[in-house]
PDB file of N, CA and C in Angstrom:
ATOM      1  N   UNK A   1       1.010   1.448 -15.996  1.00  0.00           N
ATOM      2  CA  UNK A   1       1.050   2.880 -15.783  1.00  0.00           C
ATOM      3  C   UNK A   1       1.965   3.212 -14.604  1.00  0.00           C
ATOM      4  N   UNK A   2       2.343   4.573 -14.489  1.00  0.00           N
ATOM      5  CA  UNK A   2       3.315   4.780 -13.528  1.00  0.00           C
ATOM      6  C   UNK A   2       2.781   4.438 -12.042  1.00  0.00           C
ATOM      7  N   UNK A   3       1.030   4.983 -11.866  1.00  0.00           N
ATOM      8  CA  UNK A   3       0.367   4.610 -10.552  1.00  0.00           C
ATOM      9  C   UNK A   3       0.774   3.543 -10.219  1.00  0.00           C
ATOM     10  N   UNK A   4       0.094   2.736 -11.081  1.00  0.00           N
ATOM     11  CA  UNK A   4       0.234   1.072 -10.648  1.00  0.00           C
ATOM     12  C   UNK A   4       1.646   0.851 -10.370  1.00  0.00           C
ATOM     13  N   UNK A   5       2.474   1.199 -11.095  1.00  0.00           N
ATOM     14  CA  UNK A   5       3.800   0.714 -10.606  1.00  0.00           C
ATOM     15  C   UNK A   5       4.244   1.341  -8.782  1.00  0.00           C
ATOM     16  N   UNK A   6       3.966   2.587  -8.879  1.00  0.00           N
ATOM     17  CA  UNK A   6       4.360   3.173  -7.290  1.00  0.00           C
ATOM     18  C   UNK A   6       3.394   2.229  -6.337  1.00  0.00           C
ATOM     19  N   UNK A   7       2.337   1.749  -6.882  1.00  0.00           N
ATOM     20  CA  UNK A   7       1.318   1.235  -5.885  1.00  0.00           C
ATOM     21  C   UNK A   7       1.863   0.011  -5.549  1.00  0.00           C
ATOM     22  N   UNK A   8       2.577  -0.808  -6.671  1.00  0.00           N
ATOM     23  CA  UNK A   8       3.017  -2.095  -6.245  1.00  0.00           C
ATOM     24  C   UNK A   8       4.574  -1.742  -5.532  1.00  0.00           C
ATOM     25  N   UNK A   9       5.577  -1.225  -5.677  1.00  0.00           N
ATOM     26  CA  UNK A   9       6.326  -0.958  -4.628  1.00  0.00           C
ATOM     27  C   UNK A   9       6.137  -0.162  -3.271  1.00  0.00           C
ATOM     28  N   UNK A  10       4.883   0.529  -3.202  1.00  0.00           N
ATOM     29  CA  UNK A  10       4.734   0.516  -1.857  1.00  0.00           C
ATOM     30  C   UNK A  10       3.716  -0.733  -1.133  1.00  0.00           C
ATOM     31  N   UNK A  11       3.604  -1.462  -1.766  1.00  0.00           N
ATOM     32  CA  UNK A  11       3.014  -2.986  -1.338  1.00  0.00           C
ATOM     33  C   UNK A  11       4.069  -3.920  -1.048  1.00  0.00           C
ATOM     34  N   UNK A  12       5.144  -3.799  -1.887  1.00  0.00           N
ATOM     35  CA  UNK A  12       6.497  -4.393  -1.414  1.00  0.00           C
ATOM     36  C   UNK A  12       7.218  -4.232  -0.272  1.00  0.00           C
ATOM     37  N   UNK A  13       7.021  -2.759  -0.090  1.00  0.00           N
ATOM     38  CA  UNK A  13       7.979  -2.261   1.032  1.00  0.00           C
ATOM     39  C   UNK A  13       7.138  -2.048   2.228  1.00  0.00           C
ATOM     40  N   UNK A  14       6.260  -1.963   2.422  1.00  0.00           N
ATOM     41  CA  UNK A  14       5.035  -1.564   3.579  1.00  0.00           C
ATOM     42  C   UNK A  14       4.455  -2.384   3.563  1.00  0.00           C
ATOM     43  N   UNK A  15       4.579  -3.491   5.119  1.00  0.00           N
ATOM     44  CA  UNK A  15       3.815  -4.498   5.871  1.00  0.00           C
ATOM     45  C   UNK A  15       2.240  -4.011   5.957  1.00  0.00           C
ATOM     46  N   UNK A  16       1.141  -4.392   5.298  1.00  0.00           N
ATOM     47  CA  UNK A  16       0.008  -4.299   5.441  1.00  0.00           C
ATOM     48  C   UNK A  16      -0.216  -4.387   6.987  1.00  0.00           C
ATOM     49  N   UNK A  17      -0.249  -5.233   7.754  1.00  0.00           N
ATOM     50  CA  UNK A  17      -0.084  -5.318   9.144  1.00  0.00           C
ATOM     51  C   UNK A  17       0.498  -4.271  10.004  1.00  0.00           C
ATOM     52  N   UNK A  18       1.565  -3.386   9.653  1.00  0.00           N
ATOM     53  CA  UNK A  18       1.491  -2.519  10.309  1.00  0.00           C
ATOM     54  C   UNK A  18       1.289  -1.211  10.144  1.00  0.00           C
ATOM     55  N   UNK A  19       0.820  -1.580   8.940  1.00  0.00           N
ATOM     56  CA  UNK A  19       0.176   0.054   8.016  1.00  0.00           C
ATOM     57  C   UNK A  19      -1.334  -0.072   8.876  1.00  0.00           C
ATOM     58  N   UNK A  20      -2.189  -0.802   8.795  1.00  0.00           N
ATOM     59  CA  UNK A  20      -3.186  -1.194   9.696  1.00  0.00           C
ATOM     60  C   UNK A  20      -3.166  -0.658  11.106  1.00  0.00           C
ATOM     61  N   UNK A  21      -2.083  -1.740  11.635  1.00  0.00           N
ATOM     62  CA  UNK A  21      -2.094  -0.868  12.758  1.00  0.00           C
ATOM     63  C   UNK A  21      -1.591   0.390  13.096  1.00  0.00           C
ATOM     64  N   UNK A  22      -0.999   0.684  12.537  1.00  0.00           N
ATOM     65  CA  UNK A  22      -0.326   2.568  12.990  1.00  0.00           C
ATOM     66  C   UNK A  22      -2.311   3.313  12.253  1.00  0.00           C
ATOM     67  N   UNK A  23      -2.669   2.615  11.310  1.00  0.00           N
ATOM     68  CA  UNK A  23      -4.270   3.511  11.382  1.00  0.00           C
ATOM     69  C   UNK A  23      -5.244   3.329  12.320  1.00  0.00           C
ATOM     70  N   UNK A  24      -4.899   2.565  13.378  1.00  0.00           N
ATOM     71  CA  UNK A  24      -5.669   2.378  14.809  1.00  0.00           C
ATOM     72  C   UNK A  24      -6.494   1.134  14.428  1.00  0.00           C
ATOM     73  N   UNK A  25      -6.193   0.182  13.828  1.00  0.00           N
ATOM     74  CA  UNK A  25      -7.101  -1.103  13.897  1.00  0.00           C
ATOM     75  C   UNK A  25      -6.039  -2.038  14.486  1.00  0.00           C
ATOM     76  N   UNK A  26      -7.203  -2.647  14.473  1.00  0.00           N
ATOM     77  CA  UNK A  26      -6.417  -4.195  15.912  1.00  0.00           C
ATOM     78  C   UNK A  26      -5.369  -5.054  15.114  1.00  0.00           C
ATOM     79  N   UNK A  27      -4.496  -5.319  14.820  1.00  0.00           N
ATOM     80  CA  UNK A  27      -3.719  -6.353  13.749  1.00  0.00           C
ATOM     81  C   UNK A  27      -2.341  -6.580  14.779  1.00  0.00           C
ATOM     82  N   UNK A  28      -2.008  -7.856  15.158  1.00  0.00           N
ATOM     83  CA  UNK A  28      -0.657  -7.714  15.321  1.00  0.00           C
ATOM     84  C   UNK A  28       0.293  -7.928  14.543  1.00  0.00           C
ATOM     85  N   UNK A  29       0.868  -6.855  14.323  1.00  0.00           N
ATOM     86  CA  UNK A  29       2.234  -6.519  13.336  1.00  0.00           C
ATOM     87  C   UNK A  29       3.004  -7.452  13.036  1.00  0.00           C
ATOM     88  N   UNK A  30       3.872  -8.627  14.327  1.00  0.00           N
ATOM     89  CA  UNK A  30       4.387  -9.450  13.899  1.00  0.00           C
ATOM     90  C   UNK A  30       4.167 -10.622  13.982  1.00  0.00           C
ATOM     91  N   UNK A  31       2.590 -10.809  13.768  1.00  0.00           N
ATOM     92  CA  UNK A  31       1.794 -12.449  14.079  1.00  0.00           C
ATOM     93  C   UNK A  31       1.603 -12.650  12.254  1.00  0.00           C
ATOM     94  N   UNK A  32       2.255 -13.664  11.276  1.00  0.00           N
ATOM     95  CA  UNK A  32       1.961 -14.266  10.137  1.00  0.00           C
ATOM     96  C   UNK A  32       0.674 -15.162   9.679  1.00  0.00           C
ATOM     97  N   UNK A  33      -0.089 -15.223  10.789  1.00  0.00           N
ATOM     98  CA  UNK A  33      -0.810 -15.876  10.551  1.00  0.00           C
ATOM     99  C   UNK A  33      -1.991 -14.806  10.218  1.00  0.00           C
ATOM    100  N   UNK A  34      -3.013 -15.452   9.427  1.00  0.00           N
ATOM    101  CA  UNK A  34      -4.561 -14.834   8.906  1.00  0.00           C
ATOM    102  C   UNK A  34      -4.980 -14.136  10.173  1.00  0.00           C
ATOM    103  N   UNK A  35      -5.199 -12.553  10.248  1.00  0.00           N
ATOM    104  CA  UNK A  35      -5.901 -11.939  10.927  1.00  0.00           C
ATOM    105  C   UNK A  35      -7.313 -11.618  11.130  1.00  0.00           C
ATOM    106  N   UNK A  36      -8.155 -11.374  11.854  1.00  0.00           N
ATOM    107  CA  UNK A  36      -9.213 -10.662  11.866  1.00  0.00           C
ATOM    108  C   UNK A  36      -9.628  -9.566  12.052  1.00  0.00           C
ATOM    109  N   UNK A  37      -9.950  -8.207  11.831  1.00  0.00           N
ATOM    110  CA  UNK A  37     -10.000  -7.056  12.627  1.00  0.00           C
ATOM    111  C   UNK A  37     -11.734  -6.437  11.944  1.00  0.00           C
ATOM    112  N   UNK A  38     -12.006  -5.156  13.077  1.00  0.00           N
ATOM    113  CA  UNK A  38     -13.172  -4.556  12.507  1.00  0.00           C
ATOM    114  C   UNK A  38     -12.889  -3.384  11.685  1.00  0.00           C
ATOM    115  N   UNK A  39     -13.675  -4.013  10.489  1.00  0.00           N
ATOM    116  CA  UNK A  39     -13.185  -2.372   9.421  1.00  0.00           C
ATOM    117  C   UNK A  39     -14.619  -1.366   9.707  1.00  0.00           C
ATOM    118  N   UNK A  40     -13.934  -0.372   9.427  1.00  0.00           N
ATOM    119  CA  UNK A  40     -15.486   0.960   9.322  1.00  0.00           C
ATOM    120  C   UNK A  40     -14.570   1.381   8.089  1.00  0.00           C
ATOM    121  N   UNK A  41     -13.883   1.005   7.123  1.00  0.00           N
ATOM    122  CA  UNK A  41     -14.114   1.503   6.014  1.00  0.00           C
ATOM    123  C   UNK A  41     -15.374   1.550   4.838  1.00  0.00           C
ATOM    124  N   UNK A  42     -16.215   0.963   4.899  1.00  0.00           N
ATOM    125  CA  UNK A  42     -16.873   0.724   4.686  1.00  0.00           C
ATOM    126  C   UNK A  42     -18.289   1.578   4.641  1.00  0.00           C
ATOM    127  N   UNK A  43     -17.879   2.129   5.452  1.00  0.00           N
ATOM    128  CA  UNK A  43     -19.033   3.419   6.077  1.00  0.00           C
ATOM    129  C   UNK A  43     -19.811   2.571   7.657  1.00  0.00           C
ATOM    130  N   UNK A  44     -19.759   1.514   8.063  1.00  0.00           N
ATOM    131  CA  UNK A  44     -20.321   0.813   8.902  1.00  0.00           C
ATOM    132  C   UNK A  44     -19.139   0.550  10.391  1.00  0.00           C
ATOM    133  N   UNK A  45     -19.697   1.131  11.627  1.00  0.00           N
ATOM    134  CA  UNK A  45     -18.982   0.880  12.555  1.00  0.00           C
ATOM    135  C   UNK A  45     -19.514  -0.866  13.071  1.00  0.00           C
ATOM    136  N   UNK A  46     -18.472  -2.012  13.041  1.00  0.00           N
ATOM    137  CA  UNK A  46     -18.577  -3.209  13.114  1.00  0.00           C
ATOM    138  C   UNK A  46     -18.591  -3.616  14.752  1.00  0.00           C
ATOM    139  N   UNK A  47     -19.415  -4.635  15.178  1.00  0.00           N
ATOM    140  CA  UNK A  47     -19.457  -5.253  16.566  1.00  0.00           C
ATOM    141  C   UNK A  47     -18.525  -6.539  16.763  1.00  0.00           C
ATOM    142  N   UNK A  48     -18.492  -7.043  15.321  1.00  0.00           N
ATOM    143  CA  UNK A  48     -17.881  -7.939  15.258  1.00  0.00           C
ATOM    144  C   UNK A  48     -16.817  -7.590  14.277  1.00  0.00           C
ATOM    145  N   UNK A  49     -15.850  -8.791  14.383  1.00  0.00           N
ATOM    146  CA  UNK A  49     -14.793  -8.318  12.724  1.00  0.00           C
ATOM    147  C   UNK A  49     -15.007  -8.607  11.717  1.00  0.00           C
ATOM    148  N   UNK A  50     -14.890  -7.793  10.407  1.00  0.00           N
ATOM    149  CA  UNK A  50     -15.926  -7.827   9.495  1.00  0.00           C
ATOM    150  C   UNK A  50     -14.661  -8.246   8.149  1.00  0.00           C
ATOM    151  N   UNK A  51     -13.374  -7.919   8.795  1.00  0.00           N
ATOM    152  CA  UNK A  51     -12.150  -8.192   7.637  1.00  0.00           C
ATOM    153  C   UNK A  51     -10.792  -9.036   7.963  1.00  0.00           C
ATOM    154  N   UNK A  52     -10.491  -9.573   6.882  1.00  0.00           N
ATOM    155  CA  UNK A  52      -9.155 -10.215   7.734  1.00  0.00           C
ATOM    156  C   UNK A  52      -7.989  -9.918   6.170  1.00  0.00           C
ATOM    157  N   UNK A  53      -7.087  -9.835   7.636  1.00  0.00           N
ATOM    158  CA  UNK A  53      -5.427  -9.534   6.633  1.00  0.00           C
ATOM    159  C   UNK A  53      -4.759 -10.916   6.387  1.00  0.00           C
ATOM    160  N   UNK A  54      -4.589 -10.848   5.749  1.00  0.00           N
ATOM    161  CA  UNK A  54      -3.196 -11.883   5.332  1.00  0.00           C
ATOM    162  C   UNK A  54      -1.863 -11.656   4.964  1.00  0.00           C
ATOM    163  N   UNK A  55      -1.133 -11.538   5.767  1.00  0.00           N
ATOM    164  CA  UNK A  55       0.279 -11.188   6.249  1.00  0.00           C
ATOM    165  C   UNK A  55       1.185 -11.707   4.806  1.00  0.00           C
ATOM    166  N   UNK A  56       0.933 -13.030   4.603  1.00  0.00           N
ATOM    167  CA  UNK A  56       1.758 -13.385   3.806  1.00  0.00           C
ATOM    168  C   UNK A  56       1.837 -13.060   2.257  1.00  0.00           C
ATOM    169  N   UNK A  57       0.522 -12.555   1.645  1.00  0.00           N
ATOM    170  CA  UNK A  57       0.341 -11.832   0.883  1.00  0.00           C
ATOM    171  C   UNK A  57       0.212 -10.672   0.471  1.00  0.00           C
ATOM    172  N   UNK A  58       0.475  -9.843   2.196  1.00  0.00           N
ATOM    173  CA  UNK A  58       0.350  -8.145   2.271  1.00  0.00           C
ATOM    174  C   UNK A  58      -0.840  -8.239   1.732  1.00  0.00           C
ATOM    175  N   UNK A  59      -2.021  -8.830   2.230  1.00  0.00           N
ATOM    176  CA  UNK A  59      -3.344  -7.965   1.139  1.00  0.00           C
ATOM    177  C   UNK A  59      -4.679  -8.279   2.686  1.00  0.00           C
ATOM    178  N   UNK A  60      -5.753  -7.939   2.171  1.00  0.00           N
ATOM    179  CA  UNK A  60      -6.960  -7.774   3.042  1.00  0.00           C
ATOM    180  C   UNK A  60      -8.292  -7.977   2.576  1.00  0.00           C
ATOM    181  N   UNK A  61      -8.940  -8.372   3.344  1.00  0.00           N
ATOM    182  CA  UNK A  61     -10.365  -8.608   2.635  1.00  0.00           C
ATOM    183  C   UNK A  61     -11.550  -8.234   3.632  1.00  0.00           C
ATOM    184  N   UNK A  62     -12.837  -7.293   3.088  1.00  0.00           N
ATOM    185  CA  UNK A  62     -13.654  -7.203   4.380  1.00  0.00           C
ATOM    186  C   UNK A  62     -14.715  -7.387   3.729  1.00  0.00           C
ATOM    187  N   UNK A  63     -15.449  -7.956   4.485  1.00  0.00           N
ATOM    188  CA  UNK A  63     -16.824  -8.520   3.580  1.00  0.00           C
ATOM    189  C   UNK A  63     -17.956  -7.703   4.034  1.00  0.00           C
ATOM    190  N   UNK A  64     -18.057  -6.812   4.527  1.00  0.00           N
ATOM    191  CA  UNK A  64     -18.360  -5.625   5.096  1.00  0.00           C
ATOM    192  C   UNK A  64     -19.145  -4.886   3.041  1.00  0.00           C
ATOM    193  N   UNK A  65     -16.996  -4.673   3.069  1.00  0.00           N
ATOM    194  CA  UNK A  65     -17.047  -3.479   1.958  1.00  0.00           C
ATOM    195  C   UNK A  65     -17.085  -4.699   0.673  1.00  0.00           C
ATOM    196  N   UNK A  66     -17.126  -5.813   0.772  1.00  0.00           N
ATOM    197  CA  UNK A  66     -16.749  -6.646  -0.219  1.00  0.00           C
ATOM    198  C   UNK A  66     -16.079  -6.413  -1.586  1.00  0.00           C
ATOM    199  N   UNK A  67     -14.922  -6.064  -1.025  1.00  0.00           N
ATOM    200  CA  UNK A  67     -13.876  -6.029  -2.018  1.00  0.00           C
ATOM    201  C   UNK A  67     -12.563  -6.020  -1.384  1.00  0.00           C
ATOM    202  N   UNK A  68     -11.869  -6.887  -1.937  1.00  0.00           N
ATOM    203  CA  UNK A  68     -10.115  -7.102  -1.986  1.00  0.00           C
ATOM    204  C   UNK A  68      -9.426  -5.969  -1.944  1.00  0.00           C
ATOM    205  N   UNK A  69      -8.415  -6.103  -0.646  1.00  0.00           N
ATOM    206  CA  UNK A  69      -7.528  -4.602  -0.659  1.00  0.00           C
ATOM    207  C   UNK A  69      -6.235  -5.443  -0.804  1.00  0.00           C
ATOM    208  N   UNK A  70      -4.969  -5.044  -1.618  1.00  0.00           N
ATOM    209  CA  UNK A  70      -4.063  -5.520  -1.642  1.00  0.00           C
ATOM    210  C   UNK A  70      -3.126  -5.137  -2.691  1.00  0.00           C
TER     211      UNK A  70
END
């Protein structure tokens, strides 16, 4: 469908890492390695970090909301 298609070129072109961070979560932009940060997407403000990015795949995971963002 056309969604899916715009959705996967803005996954191409937009670093998950710093889409993250410009939304005020902790990620450093140009560290490749597996991140950790606290999501409140979820509806839950976290003490600890509840999700981690993976740079190299542009995608995210929070076990919080348990489900795959990417």
């Amino acid at each position: 469908s056309r969604s899916h298609a715009r959705a996967v070129r803005i996954q191409e072109t937009v670093k998950i890492t710093e889409l993250l961070s410009r939304l005020g979560y902790y990620v450093k932009a140009d560290d490749p390695s597996e991140q950790q940060f606290k999501c409140d997407l979820h509806g839950g403000h976290d003490a600890k970090p509840s999700a981690r990015v993976y740079p190299l795949t542009n995608s995210w995971f929070c076990w919080g909301c348990g489900k795959p963002r990417g």
